[in-house]
N, C-alpha and C. Protein backbone atom coordinates (compact mmCIF):
# COMPACT_ATOMS: atom_id res chain seq x y z
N UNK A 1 0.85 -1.17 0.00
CA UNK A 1 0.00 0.00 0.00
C UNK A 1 0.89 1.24 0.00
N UNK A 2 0.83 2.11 -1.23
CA UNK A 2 1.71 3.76 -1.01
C UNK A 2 0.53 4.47 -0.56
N UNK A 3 1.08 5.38 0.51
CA UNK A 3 0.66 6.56 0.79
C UNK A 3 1.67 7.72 0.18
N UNK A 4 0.62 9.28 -0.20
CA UNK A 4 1.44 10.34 -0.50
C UNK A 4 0.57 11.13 -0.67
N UNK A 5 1.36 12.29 -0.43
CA UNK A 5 1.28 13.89 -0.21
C UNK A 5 1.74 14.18 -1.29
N UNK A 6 0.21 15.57 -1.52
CA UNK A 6 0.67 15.89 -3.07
C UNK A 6 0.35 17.75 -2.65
N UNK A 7 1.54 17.98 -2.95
CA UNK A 7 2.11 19.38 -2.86
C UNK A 7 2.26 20.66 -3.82
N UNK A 8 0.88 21.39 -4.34
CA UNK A 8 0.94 21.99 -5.41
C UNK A 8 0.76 20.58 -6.67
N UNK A 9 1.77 21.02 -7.52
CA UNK A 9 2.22 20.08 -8.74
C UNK A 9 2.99 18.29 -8.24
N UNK A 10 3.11 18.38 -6.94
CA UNK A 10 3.83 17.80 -7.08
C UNK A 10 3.65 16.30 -5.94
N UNK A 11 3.91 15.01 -6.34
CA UNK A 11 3.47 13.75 -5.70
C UNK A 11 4.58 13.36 -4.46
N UNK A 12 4.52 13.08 -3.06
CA UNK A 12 5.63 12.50 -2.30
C UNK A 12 5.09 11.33 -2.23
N UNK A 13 6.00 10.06 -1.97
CA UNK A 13 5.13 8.87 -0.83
C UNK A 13 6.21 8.85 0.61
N UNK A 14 5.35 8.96 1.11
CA UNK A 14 5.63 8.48 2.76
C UNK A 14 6.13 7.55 2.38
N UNK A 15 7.34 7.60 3.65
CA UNK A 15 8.90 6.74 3.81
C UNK A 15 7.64 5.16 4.82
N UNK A 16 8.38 4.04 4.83
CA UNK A 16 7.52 3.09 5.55
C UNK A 16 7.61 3.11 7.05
N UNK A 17 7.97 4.05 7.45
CA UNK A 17 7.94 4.21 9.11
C UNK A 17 7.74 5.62 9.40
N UNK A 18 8.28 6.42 9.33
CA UNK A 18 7.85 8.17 9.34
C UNK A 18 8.63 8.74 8.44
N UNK A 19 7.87 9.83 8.56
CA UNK A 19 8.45 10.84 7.19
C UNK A 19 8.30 12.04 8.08
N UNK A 20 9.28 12.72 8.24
CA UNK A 20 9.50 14.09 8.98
C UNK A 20 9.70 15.09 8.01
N UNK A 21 8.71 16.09 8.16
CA UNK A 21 8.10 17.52 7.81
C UNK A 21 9.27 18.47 8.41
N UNK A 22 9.62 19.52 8.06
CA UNK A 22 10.28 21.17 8.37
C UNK A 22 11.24 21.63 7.37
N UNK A 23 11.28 22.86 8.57
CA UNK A 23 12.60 23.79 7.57
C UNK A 23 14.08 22.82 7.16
N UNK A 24 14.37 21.72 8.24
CA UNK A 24 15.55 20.92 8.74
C UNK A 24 15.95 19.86 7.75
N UNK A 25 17.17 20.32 7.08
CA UNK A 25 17.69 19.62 6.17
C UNK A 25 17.62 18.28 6.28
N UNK A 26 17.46 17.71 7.64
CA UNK A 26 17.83 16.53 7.81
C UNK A 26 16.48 16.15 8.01
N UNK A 27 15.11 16.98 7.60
CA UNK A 27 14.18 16.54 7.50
C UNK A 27 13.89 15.25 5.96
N UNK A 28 12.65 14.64 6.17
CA UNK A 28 12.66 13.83 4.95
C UNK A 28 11.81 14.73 3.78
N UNK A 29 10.60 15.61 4.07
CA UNK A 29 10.31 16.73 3.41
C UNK A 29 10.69 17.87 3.78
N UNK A 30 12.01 18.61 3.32
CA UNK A 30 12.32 20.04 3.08
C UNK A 30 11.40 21.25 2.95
N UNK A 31 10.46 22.05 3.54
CA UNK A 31 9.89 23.16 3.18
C UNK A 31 10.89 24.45 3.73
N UNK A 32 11.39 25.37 2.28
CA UNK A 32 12.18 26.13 2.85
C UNK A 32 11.16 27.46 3.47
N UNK A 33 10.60 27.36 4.56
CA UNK A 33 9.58 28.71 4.74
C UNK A 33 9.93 29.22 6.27
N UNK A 34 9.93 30.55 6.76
CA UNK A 34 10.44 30.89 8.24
C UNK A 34 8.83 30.36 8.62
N UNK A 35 7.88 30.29 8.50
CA UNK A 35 6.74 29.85 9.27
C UNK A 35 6.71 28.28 9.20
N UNK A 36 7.59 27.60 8.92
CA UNK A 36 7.66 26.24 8.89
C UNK A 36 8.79 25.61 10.13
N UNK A 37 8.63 24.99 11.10
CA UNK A 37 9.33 25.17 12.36
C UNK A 37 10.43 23.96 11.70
N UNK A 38 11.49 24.39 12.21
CA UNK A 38 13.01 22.75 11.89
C UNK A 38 12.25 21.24 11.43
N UNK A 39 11.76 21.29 12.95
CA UNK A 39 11.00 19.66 12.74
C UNK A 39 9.71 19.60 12.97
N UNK A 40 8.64 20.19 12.34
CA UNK A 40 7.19 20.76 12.58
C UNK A 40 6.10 19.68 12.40
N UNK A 41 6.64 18.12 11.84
CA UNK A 41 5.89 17.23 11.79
C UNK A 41 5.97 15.93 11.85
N UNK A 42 5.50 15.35 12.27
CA UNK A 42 5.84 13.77 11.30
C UNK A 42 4.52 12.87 11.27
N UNK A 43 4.65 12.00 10.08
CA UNK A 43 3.76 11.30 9.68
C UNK A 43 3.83 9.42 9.83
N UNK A 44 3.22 9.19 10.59
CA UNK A 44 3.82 7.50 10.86
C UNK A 44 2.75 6.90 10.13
N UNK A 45 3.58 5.55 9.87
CA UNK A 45 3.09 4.79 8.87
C UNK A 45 2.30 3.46 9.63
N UNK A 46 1.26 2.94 10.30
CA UNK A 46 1.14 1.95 10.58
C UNK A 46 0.68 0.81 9.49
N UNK A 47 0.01 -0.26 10.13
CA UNK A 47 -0.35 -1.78 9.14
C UNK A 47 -1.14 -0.83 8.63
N UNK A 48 -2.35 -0.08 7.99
CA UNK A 48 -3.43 -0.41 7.58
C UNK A 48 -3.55 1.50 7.61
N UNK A 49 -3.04 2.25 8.36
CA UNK A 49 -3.44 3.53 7.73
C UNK A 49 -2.26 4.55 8.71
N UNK A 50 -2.53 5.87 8.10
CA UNK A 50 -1.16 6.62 8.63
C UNK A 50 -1.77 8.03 9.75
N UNK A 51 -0.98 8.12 10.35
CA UNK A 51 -1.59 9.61 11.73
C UNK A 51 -0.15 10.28 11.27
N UNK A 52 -0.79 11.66 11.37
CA UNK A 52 0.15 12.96 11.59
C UNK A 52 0.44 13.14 12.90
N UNK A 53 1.17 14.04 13.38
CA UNK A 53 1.65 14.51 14.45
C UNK A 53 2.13 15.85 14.48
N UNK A 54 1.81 16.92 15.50
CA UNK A 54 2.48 18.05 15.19
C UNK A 54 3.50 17.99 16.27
N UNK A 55 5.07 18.62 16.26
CA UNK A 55 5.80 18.54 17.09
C UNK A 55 6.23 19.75 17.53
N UNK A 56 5.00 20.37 18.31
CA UNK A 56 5.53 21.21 18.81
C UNK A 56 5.86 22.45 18.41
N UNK A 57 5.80 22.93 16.90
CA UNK A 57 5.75 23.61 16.25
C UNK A 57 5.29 25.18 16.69
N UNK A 58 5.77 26.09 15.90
CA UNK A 58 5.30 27.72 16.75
C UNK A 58 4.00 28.02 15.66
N UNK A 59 3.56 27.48 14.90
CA UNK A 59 2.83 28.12 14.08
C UNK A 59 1.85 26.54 13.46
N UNK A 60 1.69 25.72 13.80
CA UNK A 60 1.03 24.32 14.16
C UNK A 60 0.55 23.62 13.28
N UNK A 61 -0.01 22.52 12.99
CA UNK A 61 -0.66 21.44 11.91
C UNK A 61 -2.02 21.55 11.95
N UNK A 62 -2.47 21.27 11.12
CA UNK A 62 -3.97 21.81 10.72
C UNK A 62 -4.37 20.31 9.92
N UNK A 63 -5.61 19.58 10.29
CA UNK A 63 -6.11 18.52 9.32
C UNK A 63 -7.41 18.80 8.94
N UNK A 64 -7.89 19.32 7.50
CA UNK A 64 -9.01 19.33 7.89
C UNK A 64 -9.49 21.05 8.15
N UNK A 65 -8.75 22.18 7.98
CA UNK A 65 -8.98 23.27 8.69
C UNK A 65 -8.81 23.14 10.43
N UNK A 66 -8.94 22.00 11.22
CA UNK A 66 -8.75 22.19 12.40
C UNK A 66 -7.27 22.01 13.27
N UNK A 67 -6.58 22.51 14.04
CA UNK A 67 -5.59 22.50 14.41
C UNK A 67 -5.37 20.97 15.28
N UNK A 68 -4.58 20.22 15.25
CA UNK A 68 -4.49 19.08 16.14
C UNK A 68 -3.43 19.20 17.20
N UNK A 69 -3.82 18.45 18.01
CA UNK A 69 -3.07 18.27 19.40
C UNK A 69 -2.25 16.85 19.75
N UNK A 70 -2.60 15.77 18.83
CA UNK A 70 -2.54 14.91 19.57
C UNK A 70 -2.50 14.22 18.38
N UNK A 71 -1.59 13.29 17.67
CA UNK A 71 -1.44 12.07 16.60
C UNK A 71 -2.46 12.21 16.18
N UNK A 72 -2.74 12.31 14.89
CA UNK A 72 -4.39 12.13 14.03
C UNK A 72 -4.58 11.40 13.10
N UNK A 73 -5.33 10.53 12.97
CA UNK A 73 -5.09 9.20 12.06
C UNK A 73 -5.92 10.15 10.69
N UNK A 74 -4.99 9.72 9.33
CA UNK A 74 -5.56 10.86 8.36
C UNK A 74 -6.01 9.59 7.30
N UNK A 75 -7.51 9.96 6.72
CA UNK A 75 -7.47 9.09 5.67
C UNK A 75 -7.85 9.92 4.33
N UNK A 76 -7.94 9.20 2.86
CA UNK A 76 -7.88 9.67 2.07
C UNK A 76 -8.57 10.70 1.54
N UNK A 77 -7.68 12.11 1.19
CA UNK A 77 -8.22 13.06 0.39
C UNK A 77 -8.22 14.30 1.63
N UNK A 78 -7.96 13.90 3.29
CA UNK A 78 -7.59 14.70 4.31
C UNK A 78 -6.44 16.08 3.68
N UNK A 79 -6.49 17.36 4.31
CA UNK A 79 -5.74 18.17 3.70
C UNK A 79 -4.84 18.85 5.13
N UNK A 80 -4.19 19.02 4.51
CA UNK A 80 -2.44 18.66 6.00
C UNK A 80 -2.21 20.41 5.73
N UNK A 81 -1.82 21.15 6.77
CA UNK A 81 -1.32 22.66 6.81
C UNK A 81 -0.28 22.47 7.67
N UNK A 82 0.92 22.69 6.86
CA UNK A 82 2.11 22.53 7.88
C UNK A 82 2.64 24.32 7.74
N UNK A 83 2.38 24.84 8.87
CA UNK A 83 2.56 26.33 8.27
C UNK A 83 1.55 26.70 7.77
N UNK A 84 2.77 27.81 6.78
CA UNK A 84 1.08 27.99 5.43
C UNK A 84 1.03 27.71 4.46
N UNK A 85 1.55 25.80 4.14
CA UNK A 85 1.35 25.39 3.27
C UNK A 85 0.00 24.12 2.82
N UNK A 86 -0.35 23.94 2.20
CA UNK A 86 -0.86 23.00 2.39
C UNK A 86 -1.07 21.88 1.38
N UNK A 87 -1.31 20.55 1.71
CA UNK A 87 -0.91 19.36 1.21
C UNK A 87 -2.22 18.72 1.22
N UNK A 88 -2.30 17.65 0.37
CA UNK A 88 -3.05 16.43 0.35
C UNK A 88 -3.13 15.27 0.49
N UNK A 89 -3.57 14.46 1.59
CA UNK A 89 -2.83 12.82 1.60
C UNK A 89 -3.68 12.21 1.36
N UNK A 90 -2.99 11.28 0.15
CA UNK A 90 -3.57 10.09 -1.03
C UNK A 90 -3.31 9.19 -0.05
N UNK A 91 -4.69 8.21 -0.48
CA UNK A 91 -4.04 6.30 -0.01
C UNK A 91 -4.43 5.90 -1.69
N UNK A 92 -3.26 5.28 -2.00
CA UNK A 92 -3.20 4.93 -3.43
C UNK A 92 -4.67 3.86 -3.63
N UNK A 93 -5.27 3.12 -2.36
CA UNK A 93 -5.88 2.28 -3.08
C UNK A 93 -7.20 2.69 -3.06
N UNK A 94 -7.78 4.24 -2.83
CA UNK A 94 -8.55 4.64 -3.27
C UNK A 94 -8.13 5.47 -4.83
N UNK A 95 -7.34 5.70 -5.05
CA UNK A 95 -6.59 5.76 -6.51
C UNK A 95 -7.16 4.73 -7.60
N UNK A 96 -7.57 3.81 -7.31
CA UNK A 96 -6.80 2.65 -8.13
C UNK A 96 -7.08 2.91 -9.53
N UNK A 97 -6.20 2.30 -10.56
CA UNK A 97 -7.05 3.13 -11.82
C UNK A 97 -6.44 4.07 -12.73
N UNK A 98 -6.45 5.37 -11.39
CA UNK A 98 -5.83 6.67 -11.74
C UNK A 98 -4.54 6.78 -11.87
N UNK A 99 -3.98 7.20 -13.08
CA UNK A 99 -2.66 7.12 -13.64
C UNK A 99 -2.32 8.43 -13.07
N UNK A 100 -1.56 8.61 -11.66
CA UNK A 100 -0.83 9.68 -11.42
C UNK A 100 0.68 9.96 -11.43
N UNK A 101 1.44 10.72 -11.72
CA UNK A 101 2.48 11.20 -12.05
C UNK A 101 3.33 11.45 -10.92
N UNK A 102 4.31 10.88 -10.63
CA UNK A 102 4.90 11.22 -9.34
C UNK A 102 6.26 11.61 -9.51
N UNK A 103 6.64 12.42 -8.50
CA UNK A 103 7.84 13.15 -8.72
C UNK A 103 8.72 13.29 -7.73
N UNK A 104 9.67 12.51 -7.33
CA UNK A 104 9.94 12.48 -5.99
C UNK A 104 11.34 13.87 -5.89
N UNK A 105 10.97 14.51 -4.81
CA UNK A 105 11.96 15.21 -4.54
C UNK A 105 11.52 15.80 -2.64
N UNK A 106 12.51 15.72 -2.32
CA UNK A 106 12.63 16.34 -0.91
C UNK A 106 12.58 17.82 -0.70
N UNK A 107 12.91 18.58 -1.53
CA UNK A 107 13.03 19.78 -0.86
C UNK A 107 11.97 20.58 -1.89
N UNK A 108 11.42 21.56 -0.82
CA UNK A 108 10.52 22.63 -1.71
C UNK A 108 10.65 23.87 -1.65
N UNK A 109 10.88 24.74 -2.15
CA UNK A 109 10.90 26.24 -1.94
C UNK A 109 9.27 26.93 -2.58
N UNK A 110 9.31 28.14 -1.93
CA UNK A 110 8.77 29.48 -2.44
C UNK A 110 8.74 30.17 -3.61
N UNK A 111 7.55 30.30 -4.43
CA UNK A 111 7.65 31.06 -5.41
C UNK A 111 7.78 32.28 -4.72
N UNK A 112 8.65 33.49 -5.24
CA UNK A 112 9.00 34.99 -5.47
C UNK A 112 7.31 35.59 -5.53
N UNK A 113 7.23 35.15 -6.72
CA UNK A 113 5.84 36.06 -7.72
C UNK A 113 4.72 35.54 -6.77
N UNK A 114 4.65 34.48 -7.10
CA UNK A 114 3.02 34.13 -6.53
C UNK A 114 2.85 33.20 -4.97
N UNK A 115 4.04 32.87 -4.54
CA UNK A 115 3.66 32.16 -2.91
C UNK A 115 3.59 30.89 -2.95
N UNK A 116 3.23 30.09 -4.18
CA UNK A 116 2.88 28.77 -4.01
C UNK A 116 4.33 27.80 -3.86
N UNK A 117 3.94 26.93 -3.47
CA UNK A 117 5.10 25.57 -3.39
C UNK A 117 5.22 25.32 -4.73
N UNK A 118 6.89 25.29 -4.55
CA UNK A 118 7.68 24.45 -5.93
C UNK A 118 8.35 23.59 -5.44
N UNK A 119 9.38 22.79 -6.73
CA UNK A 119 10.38 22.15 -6.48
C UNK A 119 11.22 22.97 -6.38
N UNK A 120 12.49 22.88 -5.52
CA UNK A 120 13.66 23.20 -5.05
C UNK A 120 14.27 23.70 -5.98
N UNK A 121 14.36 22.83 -6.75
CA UNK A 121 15.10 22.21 -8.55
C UNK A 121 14.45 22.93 -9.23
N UNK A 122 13.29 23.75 -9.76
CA UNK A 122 12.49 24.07 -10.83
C UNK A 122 13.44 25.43 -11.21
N UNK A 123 13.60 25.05 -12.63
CA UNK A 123 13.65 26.87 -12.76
C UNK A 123 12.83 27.61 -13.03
N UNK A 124 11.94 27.16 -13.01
CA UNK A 124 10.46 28.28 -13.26
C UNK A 124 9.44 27.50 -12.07
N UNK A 125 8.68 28.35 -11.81
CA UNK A 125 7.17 28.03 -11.24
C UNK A 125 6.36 27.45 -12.21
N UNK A 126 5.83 26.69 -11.77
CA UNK A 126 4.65 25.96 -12.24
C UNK A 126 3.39 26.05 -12.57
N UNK A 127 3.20 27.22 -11.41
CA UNK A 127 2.05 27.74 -11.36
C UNK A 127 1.62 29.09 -12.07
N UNK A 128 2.78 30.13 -12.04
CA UNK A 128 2.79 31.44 -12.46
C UNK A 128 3.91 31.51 -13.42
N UNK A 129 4.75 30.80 -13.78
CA UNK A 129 5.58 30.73 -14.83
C UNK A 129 7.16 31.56 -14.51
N UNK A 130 7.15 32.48 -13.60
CA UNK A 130 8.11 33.34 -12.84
C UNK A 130 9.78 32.14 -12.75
N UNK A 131 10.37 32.72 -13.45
CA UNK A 131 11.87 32.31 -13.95
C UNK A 131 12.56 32.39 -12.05
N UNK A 132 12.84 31.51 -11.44
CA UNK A 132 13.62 31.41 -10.21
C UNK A 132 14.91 31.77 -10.63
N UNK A 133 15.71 32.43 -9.42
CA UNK A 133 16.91 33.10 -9.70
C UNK A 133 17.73 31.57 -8.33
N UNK A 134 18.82 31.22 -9.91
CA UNK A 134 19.60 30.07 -9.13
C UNK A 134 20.05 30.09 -8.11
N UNK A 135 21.02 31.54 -7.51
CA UNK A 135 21.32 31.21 -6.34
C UNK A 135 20.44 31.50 -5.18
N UNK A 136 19.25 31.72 -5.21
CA UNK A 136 17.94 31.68 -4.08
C UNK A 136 18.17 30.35 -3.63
């Protein structure tokens, strides 16, 4: 069974035990944002379905529009606010079928022009077309 978070344009799958959210390189998803805390999340993987967690974070996790406190078991099509970004978590086997495109990369930055999540890597936005300047 893949689980994944789909970010703007773009597809992750959860690692098979946790996948850690923040600013922190040594995170497993990279968001480069000051409202995104070092280690602001993590997502565990059990048998049969996956819970978020907020850790503590200065600016907090959101499932759903509501803020959580406490491990939250997320199921498909749930919408994740880490900061002020926000995500979508797939369970592939409500997918089934659907030919989606996946793109694995760890780190995400800030569009300049328009705010939305990119890849790290993109030289342009995706969304607004705005040419990224390499050494950002």
């Amino acid at each position: 069974m893949t689980y994944r978070l789909r970010f703007g344009l773009e597809e992750l799958d959860l690692g098979e035990r946790e996948t850690t959210i923040g600013r922190e390189g040594t995170c497993s998803i990279s968001i480069d944002d000051a409202l995104v805390s070092r280690t602001h999340a993590v997502f565990r993987r059990h048998n049969d379905f996956v819970e978020v967690e907020d850790l503590k974070s200065r600016n907090g996790t959101r499932v759903n529009g509501v803020a959580i406190r406490e491990p939250t078991r997320l199921v498909h099509g749930d919408r994740v606010r880490i900061g002020p970004r926000e995500m979508v978590f797939y369970d592939t086997e409500h997918d089934s079928g659907v030919k989606r495109r996946q793109s694995v990369t760890g780190k995400m930055a800030l569009c300049e022009k328009c705010d939305e999540t990119i890849p790290d890597k993109a030289p342009s936005c995706p969304h607004c077309g705005a040419a990224r300047d390499p050494g950002a």
